[in-house]
Protein backbone atom coordinates (compact mmCIF):
# COMPACT_ATOMS: atom_id res chain seq x y z
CA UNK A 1 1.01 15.41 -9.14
CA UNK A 2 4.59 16.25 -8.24
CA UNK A 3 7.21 14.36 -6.39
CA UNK A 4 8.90 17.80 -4.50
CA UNK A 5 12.00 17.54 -2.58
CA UNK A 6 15.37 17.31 -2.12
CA UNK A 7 15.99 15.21 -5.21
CA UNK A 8 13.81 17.70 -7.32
CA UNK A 9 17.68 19.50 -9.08
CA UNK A 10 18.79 15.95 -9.84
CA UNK A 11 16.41 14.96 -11.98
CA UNK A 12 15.86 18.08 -14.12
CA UNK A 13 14.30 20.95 -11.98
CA UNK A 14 15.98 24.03 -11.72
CA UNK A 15 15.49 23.82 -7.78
CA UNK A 16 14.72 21.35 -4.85
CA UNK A 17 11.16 21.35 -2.94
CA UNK A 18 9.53 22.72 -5.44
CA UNK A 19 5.97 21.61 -6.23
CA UNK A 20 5.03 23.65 -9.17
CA UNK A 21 8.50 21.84 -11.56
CA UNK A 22 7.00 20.24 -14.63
CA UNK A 23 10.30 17.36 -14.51
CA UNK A 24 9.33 15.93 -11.29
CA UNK A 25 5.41 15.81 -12.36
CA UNK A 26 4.29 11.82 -12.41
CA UNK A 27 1.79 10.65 -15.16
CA UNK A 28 -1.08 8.75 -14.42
CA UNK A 29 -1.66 5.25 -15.55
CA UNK A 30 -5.25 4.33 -16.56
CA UNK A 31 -4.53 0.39 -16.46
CA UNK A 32 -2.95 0.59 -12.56
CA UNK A 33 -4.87 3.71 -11.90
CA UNK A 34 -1.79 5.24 -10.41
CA UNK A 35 0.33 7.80 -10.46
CA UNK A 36 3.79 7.07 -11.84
CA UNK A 37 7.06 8.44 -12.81
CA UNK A 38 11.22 6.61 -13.15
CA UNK A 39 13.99 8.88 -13.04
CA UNK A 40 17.65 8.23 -13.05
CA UNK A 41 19.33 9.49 -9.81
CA UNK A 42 22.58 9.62 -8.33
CA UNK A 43 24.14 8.05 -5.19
CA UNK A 44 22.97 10.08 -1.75
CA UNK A 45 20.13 10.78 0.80
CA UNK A 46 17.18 12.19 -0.49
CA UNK A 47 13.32 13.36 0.99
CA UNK A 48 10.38 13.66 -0.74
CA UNK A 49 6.20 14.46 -1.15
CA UNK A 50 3.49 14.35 -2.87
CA UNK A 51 2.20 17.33 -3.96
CA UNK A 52 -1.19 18.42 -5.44
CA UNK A 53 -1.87 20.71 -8.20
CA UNK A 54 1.39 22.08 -8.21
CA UNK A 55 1.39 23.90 -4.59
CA UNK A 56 1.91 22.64 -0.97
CA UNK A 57 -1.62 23.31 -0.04
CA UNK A 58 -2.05 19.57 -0.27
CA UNK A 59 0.44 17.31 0.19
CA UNK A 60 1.37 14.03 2.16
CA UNK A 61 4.25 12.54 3.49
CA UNK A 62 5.24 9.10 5.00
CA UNK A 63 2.68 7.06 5.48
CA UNK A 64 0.42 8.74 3.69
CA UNK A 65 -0.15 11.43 6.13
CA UNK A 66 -1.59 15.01 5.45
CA UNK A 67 1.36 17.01 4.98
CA UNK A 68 2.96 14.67 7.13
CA UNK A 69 6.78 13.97 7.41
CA UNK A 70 9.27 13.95 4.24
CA UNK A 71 9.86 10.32 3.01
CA UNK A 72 13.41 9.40 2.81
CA UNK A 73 14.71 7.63 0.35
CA UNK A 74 19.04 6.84 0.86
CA UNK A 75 20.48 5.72 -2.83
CA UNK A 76 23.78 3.51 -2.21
CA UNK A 77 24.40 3.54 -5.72
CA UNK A 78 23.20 5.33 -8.47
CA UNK A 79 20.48 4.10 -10.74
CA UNK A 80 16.65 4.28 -11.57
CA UNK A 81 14.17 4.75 -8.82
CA UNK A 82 10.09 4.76 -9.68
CA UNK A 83 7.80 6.29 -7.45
CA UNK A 84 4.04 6.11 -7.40
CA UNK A 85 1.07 7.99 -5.87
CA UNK A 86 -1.82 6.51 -4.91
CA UNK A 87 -4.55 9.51 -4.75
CA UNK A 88 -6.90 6.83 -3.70
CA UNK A 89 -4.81 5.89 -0.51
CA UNK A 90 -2.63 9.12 -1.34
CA UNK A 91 0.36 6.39 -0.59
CA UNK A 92 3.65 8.19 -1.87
CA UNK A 93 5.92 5.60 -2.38
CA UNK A 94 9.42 4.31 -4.09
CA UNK A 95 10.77 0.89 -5.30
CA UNK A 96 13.88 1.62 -3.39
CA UNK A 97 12.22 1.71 0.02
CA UNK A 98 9.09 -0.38 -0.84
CA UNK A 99 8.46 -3.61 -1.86
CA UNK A 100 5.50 -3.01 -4.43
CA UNK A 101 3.75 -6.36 -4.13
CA UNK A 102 0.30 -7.75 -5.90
CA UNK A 103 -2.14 -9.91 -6.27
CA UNK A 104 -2.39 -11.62 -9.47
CA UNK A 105 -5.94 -13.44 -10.05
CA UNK A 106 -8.69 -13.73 -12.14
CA UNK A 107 -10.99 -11.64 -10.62
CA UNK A 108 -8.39 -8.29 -12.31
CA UNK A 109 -10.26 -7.70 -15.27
CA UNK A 110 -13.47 -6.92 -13.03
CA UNK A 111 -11.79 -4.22 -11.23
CA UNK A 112 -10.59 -2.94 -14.22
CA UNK A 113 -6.88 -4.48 -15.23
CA UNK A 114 -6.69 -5.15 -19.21
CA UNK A 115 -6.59 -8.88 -18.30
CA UNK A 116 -6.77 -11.50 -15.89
CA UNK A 117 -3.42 -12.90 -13.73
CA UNK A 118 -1.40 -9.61 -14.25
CA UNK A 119 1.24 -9.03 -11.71
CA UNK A 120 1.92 -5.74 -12.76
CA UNK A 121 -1.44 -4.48 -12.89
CA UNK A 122 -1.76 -1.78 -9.58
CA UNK A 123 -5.27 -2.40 -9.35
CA UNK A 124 -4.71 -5.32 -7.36
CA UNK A 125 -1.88 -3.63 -5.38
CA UNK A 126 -1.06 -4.66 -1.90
CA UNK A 127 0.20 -1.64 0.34
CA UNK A 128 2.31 -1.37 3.50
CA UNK A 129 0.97 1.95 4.04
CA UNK A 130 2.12 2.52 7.95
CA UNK A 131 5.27 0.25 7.32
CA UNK A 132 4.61 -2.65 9.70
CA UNK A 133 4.77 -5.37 7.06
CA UNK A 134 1.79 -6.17 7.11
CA UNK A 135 0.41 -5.43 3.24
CA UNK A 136 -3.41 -4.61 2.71
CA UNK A 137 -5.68 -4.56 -0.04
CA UNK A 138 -6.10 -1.39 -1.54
CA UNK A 139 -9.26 0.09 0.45
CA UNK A 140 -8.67 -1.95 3.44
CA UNK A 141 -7.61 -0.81 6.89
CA UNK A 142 -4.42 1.06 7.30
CA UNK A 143 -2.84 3.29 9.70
CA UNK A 144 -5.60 3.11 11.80
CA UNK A 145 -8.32 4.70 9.60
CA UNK A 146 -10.29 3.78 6.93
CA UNK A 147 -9.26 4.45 3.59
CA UNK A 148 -11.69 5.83 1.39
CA UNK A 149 -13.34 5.94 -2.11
CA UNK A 150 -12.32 2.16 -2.80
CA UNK A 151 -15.96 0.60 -2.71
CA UNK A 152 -16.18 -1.63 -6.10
CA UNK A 153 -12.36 -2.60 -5.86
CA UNK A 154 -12.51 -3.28 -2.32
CA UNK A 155 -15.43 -5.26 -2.27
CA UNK A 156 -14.04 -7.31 -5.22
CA UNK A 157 -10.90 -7.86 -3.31
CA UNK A 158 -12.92 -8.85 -0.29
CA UNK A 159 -15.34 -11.04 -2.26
CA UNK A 160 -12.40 -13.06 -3.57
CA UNK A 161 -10.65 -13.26 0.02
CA UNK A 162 -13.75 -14.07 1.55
CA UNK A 163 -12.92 -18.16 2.19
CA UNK A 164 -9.80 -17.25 3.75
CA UNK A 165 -11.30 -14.76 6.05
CA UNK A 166 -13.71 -16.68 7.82
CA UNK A 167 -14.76 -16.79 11.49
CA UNK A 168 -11.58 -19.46 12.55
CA UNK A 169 -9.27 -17.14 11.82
CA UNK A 170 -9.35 -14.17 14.88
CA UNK A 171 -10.99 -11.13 14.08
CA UNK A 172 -7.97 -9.06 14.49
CA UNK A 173 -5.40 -10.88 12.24
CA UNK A 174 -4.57 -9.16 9.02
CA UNK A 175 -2.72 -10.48 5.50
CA UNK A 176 0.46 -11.72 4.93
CA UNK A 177 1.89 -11.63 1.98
CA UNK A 178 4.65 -13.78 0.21
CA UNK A 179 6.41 -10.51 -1.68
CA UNK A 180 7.57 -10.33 -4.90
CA UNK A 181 8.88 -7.36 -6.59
CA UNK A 182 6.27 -6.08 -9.34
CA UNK A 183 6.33 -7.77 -12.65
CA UNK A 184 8.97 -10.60 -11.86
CA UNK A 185 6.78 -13.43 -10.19
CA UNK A 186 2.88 -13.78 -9.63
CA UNK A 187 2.84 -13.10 -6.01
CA UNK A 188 1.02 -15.95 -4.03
CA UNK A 189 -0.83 -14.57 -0.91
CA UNK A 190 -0.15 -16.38 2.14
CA UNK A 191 -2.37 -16.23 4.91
CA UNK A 192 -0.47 -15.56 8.33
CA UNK A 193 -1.22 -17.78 11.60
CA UNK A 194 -3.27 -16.62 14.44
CA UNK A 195 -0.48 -14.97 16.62
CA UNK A 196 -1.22 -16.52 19.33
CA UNK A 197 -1.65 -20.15 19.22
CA UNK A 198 -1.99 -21.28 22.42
CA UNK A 199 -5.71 -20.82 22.22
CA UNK A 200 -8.30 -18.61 20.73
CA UNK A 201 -8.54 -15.22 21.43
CA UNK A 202 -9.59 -13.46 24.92
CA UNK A 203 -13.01 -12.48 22.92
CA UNK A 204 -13.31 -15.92 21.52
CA UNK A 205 -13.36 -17.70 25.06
CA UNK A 206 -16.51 -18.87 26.37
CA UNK A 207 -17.08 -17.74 29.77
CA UNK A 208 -18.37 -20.40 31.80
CA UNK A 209 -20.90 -19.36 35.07
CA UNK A 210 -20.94 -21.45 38.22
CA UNK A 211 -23.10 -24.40 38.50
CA UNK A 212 -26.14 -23.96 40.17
CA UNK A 213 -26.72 -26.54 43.02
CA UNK A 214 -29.41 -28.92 42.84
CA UNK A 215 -32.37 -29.29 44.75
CA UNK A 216 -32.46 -32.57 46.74
């Protein structure tokens, strides 16, 4: 898995946008099940994707689109950016331009962290795929389609979330999330408010026929 782009001569490649350099390849964590790589990188404005097995034939771009747009990432000052590839989500993403936020529980180990209450464990990674704010299990609804090959995780996630996803809350709201920046504080999740709470939701009214007039 390569980061290719325009950074791709900064950080050791002999070239930019090139899929097939070794230096920009990212290494794939067994514990987070994620792709990852840190380079040091200087001031500028930089673009960047995901490529697969060292060609453009696959790729994807921001938000995790097939060979979608080029991600930019603008550096004010030099220093160390990490980026990480989801291949589940295929989410190409930065800590410069993403918060990467989890959630820390005991219910990690059983999809497949080293231990329990780990906030730097990407298993239990929250992701702003489409970049609305909104973060989202891994395996849950993003982007407007449904991300795949995240049964056992996502139904672990779900199983845990379950009491706070219950019929009184509309149908259509999603997470909200309390962010912290991975590794520095357990991140608590916070559950947003229906958005509108004037009353229920149009599909939540209960439609109420006329009266029918008695006999005398």
């Amino acid at each position: 898995m390569t980061i290719a782009g325009s950074l791709q001569s900064e950080v050791g490649c002999r070239g930019d946008w090139q899929p097939d350099c070794a230096a920009s390849h990212l290494t794939y964590d067994a514990n987070d099940d994620v792709w990852q790589g840190v380079w040091a990188m200087p001031a500028g404005s930089y673009e960047y994707k995901a490529a697969l097995n060292d060609s453009w034939i696959e790729n994807y771009g921001q938000h995790a689109a097939p060979g979608g747009a080029n991600i930019p990432i603008p550096l004010a000052a030099a220093g160390s950016v990490k980026f990480y590839y989801d291949h589940k989500s295929h989410w190409a993403t930065d800590n410069k331009t993403a918060v990467i936020a989890t959630v820390p529980g005991s219910f990690q180990s059983e999809l497949g962290c080293a231990g329990d209450w780990d906030p730097g464990c990407l298993r239990s990674w929250l992701q702003d795929i489409d970049g609305d704010g909104i973060y989202n299990p891994r395996g849950d609804r993003a982007s407007g389609r449904q991300l795949r090959g995240q049964g056992r995780d996502r139904r672990v996630l779900e199983r845990e979330l379950r009491p706070r996803r219950r019929a009184e809350r509309p149908q259509h709201q999603l997470y909200r999330a309390g962010l912290s920046r991975q590794g520095l504080l357990p991140l608590r999740l916070h559950l947003a408010r229906p958005v509108d709470q004037r009353g229920p939701c149009p599909r939540q009214q209960r439609r109420v026929g006329r009266t029918a007039p008695r006999l005398a």
